[in-house]
PDB file of N, CA and C in Angstrom:
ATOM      1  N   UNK A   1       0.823  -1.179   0.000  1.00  0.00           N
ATOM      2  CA  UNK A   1       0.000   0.000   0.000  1.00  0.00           C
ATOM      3  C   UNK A   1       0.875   1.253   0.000  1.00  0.00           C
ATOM      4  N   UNK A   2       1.881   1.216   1.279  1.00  0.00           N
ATOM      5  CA  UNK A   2       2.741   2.236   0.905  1.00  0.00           C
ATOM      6  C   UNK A   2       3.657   2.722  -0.695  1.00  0.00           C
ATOM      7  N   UNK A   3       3.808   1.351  -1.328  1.00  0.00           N
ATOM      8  CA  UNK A   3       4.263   1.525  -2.563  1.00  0.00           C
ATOM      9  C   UNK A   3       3.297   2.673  -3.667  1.00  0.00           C
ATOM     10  N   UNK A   4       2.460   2.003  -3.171  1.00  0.00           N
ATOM     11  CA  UNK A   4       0.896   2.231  -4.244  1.00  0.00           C
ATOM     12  C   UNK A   4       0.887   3.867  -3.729  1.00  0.00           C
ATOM     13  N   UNK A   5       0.552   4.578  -2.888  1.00  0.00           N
ATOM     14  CA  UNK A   5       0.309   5.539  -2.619  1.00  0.00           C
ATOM     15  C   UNK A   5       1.878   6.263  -3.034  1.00  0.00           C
ATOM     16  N   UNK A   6       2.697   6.264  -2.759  1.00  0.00           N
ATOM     17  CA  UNK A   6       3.898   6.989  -3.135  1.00  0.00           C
ATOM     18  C   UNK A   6       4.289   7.154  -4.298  1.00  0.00           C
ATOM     19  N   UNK A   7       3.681   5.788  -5.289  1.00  0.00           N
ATOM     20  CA  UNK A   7       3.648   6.324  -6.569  1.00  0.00           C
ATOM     21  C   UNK A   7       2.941   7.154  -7.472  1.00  0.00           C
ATOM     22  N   UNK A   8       1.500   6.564  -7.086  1.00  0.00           N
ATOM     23  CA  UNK A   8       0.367   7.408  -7.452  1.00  0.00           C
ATOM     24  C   UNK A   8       0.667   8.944  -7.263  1.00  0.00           C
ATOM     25  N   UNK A   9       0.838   9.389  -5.716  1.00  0.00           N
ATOM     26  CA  UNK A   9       1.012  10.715  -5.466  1.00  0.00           C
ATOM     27  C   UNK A   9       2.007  11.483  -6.556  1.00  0.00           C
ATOM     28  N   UNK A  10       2.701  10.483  -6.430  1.00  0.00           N
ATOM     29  CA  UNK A  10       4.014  11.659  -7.330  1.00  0.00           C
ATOM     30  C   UNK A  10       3.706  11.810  -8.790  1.00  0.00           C
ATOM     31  N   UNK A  11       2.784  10.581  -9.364  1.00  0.00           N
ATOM     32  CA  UNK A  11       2.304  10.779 -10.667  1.00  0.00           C
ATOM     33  C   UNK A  11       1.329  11.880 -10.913  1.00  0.00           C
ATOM     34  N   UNK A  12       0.551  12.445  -9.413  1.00  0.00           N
ATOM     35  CA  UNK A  12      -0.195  13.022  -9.910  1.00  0.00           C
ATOM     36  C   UNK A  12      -0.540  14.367  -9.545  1.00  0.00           C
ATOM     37  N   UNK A  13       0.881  14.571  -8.635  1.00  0.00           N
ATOM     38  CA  UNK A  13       1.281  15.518  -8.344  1.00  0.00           C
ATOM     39  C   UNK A  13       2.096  16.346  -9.955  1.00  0.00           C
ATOM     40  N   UNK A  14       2.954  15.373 -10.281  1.00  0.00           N
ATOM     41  CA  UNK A  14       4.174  15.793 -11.800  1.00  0.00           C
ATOM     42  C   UNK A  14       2.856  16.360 -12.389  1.00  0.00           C
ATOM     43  N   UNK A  15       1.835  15.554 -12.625  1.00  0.00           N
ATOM     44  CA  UNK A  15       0.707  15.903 -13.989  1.00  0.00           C
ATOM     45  C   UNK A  15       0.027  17.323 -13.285  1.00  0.00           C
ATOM     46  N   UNK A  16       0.018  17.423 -12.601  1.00  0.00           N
ATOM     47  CA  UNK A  16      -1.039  18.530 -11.672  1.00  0.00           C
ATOM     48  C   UNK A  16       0.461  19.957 -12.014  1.00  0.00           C
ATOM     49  N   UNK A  17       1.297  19.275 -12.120  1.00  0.00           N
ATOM     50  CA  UNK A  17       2.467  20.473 -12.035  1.00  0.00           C
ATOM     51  C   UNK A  17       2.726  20.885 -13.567  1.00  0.00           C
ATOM     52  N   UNK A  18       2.547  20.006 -14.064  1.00  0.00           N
ATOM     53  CA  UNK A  18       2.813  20.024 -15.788  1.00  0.00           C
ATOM     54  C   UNK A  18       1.593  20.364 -16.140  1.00  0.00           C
ATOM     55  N   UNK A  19       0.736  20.571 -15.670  1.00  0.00           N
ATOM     56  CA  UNK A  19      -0.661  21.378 -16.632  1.00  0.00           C
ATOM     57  C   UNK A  19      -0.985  22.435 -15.657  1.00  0.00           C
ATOM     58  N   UNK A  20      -0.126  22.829 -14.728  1.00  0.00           N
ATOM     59  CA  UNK A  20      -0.166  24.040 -13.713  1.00  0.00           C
ATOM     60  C   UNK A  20      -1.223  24.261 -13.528  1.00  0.00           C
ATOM     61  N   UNK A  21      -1.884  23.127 -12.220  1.00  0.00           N
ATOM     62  CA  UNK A  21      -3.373  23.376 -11.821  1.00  0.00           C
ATOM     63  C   UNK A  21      -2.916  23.474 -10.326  1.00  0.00           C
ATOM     64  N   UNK A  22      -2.477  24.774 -10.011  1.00  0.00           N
ATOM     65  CA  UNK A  22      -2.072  25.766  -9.118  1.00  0.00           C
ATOM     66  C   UNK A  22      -2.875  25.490  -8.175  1.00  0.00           C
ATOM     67  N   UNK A  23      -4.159  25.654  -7.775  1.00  0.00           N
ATOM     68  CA  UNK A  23      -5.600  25.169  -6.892  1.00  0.00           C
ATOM     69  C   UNK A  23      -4.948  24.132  -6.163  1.00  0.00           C
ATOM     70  N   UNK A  24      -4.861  22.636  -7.024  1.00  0.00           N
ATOM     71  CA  UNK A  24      -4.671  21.370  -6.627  1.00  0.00           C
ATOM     72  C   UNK A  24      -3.390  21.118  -6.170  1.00  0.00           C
ATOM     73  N   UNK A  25      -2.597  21.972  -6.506  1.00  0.00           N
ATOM     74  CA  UNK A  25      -1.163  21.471  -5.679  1.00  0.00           C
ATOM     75  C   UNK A  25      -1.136  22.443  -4.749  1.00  0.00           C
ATOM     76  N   UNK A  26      -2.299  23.510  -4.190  1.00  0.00           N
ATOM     77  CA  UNK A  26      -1.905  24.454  -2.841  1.00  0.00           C
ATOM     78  C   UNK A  26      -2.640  23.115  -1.971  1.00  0.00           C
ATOM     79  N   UNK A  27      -3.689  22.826  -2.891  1.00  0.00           N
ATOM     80  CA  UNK A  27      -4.442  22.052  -1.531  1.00  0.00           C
ATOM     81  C   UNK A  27      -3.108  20.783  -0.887  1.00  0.00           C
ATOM     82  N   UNK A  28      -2.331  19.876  -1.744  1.00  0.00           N
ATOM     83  CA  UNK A  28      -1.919  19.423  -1.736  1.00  0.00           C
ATOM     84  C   UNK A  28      -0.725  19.707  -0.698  1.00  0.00           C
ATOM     85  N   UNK A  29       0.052  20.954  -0.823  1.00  0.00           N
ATOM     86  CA  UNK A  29       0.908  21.512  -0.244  1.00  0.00           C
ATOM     87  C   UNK A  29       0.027  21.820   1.578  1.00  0.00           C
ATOM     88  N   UNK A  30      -1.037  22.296   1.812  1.00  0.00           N
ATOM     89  CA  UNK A  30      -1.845  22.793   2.527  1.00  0.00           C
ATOM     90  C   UNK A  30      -1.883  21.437   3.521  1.00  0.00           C
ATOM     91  N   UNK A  31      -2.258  19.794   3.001  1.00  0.00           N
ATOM     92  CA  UNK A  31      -2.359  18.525   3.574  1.00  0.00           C
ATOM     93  C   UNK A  31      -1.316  18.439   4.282  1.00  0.00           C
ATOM     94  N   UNK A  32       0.182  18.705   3.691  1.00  0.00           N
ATOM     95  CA  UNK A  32       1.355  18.640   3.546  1.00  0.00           C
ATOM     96  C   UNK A  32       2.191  19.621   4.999  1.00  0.00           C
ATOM     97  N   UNK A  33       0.855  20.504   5.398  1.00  0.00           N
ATOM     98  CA  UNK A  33       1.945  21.611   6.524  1.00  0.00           C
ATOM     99  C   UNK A  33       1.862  20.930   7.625  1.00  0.00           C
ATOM    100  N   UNK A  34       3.064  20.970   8.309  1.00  0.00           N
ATOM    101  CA  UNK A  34       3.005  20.472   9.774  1.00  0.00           C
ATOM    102  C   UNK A  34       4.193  18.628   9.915  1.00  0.00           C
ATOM    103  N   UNK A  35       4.540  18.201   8.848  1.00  0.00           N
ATOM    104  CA  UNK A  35       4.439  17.101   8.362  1.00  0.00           C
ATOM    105  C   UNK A  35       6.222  17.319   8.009  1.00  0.00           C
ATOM    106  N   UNK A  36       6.918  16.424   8.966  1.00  0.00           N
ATOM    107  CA  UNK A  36       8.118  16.553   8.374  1.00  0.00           C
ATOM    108  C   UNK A  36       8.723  15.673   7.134  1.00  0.00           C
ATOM    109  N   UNK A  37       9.867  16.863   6.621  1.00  0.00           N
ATOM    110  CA  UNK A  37      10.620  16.239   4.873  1.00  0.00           C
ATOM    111  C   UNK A  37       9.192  16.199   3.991  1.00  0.00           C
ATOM    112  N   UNK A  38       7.881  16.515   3.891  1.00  0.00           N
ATOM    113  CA  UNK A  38       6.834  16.511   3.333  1.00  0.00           C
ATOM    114  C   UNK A  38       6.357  17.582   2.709  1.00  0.00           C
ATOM    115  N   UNK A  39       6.079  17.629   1.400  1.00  0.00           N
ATOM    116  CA  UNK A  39       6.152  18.829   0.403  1.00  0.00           C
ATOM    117  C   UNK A  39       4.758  18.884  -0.113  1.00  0.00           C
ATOM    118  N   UNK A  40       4.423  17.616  -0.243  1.00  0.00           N
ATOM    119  CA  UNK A  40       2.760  17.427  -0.540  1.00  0.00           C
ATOM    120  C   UNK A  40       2.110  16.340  -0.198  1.00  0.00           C
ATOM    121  N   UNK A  41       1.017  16.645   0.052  1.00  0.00           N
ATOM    122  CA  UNK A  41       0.175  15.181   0.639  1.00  0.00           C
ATOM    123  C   UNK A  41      -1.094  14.438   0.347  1.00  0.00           C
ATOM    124  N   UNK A  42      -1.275  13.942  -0.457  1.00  0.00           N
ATOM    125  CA  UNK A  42      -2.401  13.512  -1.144  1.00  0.00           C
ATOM    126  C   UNK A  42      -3.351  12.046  -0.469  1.00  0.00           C
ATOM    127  N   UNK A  43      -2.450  11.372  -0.217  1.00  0.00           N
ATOM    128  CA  UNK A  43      -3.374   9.917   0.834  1.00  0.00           C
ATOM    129  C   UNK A  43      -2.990  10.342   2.070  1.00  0.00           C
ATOM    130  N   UNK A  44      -3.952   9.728   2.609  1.00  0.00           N
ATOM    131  CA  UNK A  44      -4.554   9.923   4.350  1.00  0.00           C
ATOM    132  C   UNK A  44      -3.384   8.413   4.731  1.00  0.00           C
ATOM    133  N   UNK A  45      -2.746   8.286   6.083  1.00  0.00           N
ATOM    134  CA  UNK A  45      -1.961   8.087   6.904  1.00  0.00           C
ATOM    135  C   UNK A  45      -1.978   6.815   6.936  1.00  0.00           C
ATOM    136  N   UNK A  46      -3.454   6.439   7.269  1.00  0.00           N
ATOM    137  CA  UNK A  46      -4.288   4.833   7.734  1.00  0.00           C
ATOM    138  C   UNK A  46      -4.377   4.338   6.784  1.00  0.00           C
ATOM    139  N   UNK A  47      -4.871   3.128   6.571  1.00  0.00           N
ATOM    140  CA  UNK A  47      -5.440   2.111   5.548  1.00  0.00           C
ATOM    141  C   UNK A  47      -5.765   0.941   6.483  1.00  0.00           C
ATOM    142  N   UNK A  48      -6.894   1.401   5.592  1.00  0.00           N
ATOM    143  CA  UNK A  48      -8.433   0.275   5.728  1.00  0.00           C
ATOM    144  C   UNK A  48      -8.466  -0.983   4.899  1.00  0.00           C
ATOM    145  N   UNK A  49      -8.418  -2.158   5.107  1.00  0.00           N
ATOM    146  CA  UNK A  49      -8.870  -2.881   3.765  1.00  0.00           C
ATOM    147  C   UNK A  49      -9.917  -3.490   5.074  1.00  0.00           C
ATOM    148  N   UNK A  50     -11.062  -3.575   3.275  1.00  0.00           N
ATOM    149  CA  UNK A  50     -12.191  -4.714   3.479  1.00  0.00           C
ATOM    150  C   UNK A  50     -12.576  -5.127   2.885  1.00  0.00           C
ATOM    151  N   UNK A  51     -12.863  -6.585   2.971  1.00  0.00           N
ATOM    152  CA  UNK A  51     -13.463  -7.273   2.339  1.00  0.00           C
ATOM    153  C   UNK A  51     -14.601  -7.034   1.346  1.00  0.00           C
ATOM    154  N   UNK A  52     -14.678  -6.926   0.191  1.00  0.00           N
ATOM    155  CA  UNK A  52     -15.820  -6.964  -0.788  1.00  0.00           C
ATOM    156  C   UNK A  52     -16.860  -8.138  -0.830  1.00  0.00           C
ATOM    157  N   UNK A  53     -17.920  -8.401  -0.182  1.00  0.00           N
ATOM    158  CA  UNK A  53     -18.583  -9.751  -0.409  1.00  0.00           C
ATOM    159  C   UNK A  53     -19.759  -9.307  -1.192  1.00  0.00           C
ATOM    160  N   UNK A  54     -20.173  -8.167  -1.210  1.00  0.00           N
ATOM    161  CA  UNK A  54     -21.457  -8.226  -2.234  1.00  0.00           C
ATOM    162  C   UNK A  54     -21.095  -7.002  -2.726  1.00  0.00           C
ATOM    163  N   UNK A  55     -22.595  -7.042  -3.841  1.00  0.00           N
ATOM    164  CA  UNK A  55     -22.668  -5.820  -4.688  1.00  0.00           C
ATOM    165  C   UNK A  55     -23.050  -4.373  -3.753  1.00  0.00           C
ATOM    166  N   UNK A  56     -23.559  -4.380  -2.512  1.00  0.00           N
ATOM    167  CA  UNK A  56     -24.226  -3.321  -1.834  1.00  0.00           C
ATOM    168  C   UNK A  56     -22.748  -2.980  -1.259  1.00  0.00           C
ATOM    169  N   UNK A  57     -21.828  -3.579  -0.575  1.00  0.00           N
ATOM    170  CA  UNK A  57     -20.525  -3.461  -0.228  1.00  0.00           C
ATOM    171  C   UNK A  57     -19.931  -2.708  -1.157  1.00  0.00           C
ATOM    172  N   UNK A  58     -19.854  -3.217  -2.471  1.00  0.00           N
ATOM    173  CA  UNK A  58     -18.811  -2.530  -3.753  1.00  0.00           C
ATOM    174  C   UNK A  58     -19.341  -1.232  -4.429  1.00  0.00           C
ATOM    175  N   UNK A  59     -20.357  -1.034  -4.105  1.00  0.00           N
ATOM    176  CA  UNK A  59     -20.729   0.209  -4.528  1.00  0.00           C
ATOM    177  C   UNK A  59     -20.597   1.546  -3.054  1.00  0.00           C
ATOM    178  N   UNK A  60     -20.827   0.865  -1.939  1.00  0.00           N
ATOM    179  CA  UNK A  60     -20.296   1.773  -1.052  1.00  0.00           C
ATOM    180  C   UNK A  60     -19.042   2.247  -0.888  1.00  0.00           C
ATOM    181  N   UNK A  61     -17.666   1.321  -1.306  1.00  0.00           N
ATOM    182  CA  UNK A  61     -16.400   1.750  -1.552  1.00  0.00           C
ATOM    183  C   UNK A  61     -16.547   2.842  -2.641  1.00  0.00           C
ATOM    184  N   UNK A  62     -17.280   2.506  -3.924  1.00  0.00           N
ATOM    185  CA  UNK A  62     -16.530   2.815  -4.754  1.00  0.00           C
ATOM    186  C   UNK A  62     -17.088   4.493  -4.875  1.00  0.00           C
ATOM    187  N   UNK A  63     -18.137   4.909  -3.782  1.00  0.00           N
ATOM    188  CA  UNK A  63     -19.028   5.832  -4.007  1.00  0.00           C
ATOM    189  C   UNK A  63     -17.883   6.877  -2.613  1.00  0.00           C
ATOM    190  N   UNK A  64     -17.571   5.607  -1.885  1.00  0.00           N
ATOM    191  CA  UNK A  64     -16.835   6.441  -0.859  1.00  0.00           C
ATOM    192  C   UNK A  64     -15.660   7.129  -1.809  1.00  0.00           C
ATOM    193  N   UNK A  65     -14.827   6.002  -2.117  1.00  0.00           N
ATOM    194  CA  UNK A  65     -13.180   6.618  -3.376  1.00  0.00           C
ATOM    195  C   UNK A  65     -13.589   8.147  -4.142  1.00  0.00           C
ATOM    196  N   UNK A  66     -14.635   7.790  -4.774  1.00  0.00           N
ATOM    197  CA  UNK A  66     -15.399   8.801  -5.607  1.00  0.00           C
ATOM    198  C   UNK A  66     -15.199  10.177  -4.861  1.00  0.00           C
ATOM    199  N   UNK A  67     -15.577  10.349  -3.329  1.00  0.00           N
ATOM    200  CA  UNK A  67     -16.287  11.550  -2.911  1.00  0.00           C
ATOM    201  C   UNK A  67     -15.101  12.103  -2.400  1.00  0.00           C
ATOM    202  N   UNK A  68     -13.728  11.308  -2.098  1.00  0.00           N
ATOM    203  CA  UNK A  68     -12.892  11.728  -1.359  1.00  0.00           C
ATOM    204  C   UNK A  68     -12.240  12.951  -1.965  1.00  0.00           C
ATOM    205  N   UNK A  69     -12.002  13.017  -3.169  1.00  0.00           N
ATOM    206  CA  UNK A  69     -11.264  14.694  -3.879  1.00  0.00           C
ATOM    207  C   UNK A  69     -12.448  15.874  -3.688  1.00  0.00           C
ATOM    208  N   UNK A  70     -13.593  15.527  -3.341  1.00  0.00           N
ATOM    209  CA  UNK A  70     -15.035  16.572  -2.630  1.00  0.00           C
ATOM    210  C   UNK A  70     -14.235  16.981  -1.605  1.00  0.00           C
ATOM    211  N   UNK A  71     -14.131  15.669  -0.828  1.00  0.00           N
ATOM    212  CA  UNK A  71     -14.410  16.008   0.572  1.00  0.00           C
ATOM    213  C   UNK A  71     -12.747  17.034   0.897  1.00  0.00           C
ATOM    214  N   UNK A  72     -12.396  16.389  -0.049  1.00  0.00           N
ATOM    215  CA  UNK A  72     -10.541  17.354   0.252  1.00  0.00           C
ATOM    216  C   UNK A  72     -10.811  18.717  -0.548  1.00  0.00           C
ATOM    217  N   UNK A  73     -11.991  19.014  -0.614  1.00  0.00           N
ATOM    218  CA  UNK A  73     -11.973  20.593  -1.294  1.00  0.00           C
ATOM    219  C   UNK A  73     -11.204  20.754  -2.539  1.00  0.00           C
ATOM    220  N   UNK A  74     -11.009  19.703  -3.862  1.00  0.00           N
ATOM    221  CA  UNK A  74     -10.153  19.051  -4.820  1.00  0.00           C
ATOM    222  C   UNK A  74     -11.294  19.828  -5.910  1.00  0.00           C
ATOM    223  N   UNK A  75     -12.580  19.413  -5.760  1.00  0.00           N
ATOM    224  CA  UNK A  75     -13.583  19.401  -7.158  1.00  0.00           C
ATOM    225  C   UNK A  75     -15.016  19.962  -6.040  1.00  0.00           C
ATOM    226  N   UNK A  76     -15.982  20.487  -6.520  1.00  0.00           N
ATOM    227  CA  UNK A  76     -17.136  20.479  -5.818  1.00  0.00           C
ATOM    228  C   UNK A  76     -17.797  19.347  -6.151  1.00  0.00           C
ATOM    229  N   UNK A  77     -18.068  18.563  -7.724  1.00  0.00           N
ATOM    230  CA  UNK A  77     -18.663  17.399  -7.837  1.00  0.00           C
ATOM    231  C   UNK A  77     -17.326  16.298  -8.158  1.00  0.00           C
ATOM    232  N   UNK A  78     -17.812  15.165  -7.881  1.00  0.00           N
ATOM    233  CA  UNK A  78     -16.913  13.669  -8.213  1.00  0.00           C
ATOM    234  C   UNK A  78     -16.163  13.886  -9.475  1.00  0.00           C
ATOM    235  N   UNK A  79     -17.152  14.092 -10.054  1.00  0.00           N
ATOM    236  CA  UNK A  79     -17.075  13.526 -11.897  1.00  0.00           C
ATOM    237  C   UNK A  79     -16.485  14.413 -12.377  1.00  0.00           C
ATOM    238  N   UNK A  80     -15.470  16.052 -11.709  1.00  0.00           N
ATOM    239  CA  UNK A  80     -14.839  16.926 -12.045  1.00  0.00           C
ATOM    240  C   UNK A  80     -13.763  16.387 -11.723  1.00  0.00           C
ATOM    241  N   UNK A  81     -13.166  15.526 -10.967  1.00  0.00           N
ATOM    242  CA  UNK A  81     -11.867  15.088 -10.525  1.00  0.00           C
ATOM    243  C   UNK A  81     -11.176  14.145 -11.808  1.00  0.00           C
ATOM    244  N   UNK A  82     -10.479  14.614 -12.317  1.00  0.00           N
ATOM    245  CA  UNK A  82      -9.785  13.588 -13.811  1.00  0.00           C
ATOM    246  C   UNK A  82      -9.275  12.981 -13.226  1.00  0.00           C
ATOM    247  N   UNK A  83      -8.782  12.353 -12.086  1.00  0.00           N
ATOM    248  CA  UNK A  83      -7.698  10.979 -11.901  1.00  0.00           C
ATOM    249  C   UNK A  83      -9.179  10.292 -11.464  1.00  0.00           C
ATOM    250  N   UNK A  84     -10.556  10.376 -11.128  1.00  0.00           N
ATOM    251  CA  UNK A  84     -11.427  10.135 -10.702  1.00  0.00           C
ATOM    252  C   UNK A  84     -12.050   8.620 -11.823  1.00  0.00           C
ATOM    253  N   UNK A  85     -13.012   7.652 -11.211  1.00  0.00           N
ATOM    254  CA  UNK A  85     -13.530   6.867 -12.079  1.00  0.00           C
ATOM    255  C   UNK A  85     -14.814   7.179 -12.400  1.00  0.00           C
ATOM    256  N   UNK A  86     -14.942   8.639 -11.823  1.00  0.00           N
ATOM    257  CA  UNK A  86     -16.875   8.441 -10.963  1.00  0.00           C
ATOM    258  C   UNK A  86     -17.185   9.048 -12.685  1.00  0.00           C
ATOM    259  N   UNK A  87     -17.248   9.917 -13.646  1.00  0.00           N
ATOM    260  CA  UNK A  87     -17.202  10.560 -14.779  1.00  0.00           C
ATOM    261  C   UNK A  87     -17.386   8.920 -15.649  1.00  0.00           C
ATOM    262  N   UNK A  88     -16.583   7.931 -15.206  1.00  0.00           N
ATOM    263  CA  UNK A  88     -17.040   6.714 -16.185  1.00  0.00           C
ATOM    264  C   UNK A  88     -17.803   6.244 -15.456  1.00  0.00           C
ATOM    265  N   UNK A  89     -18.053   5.903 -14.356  1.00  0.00           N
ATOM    266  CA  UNK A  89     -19.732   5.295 -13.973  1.00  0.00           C
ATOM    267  C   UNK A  89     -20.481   6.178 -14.439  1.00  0.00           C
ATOM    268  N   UNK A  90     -20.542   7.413 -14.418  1.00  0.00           N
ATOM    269  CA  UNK A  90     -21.770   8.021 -14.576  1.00  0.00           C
ATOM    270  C   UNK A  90     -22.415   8.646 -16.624  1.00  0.00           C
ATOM    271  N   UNK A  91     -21.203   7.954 -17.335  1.00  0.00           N
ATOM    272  CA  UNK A  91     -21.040   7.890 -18.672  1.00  0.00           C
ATOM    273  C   UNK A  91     -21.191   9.337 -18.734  1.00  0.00           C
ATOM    274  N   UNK A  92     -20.295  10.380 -18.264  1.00  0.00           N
ATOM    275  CA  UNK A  92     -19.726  11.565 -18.879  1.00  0.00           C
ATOM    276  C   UNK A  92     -18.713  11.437 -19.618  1.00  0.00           C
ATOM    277  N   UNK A  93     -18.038  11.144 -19.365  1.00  0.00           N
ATOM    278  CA  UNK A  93     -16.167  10.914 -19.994  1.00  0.00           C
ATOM    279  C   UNK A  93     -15.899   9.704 -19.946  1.00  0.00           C
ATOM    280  N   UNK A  94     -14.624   9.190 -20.666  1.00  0.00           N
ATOM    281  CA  UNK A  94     -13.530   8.030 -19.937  1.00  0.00           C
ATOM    282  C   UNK A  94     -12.498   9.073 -19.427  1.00  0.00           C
ATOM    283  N   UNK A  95     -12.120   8.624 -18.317  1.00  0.00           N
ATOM    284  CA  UNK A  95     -10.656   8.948 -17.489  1.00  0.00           C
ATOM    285  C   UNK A  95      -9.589   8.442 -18.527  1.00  0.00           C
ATOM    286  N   UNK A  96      -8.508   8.989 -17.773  1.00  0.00           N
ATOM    287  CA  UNK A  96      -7.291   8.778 -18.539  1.00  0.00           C
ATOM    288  C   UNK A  96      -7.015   7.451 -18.072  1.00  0.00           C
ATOM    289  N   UNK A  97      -7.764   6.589 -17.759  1.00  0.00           N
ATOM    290  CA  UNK A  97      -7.318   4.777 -17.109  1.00  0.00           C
ATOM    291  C   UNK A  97      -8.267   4.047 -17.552  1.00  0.00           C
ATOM    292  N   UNK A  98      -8.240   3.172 -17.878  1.00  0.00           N
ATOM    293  CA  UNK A  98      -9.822   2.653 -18.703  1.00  0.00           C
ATOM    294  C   UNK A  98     -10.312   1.703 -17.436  1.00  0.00           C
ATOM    295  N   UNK A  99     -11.430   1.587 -17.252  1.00  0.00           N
ATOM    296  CA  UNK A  99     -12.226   1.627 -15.932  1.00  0.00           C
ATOM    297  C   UNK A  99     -13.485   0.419 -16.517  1.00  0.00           C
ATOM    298  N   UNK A 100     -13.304  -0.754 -15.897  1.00  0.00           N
ATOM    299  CA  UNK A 100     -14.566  -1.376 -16.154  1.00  0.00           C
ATOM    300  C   UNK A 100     -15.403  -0.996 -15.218  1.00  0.00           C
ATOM    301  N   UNK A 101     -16.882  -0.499 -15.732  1.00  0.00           N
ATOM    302  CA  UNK A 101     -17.988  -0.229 -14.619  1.00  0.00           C
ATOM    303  C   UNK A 101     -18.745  -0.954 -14.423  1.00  0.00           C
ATOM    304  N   UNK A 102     -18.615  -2.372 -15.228  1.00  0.00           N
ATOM    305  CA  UNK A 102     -19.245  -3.507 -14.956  1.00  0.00           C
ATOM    306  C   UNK A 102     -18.758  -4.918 -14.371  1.00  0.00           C
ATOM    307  N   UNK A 103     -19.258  -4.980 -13.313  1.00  0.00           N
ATOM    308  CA  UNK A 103     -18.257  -5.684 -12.590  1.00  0.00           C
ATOM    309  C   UNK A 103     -18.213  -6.979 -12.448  1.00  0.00           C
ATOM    310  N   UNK A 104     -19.101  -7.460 -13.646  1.00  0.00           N
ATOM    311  CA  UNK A 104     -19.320  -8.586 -13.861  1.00  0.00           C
ATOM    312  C   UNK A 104     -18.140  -9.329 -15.169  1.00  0.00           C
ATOM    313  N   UNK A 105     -17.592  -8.092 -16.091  1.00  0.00           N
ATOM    314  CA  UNK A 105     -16.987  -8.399 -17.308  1.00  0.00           C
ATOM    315  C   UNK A 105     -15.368  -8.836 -16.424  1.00  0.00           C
ATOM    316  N   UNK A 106     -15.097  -9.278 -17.957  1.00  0.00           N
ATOM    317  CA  UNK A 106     -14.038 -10.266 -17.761  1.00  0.00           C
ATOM    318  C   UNK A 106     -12.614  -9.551 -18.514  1.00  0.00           C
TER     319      UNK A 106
END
C-alpha cells in the first residue's frame, strides 16, 4: 500500500504540475503543513482494507473513493476530478485509465 500511494502521489502531483493546476497542488501543499521532509500530501496516513462480499458493499467503496477529492476541497462534484472513475460510472467521460464499470466483465 505504501508503494501504491507513493507512486500514485508523485504521478499526480508531476501531472497537476505540468498542466499548472495551481488550486490542486496548494491544496496538496496545505495537507502537507506540519508534516516533516513533506512537500505534498495527497493519501490519508491509515489504511483500511475490506473485504468486498457483495454488490451493496462494492458500490459503497466505490461511491466512498469517488467523494474523497469533494471532501478534500479538490472538485465540488466527483465527476470533475480527472484521476477520478466516478465521470465513467456516470457515462460523462472516460478517465485517462480505462475503468470497467461492470463488474461482472471479464
Amino acid at each position: 500500500m505504501r508503494d501504491f500511494k507513493k507512486y500514485t502521489s508523485t504521478k499526480i502531483r508531476q501531472e497537476l504540475e505540468k498542466n499548472r493546476r495551481v488550486t490542486y497542488l496548494s491544496v496538496l501543499r496545505r495537507n502537507a503543513m506540519g508534516r516533516k521532509a513533506q512537500v505534498f500530501k495527497l493519501w490519508m496516513d491509515r489504511f483500511d482494507d475490506v473485504v468486498i462480499e457483495d454488490d451493496e458493499t462494492q458500490a459503497t467503496i466505490v461511491d466512498y473513493v469517488h467523494c474523497n477529492p469533494v471532501k478534500a476541497g479538490l472538485v465540488e462534484k466527483a465527476e470533475e476530478w480527472i484521476y477520478s472513475s466516478a465521470a465513467d460510472y456516470l457515462m460523462i467521460r472516460k478517465g485517462p485509465l480505462g475503468v470497467c464499470t461492470n463488474w461482472y466483465c471479464a
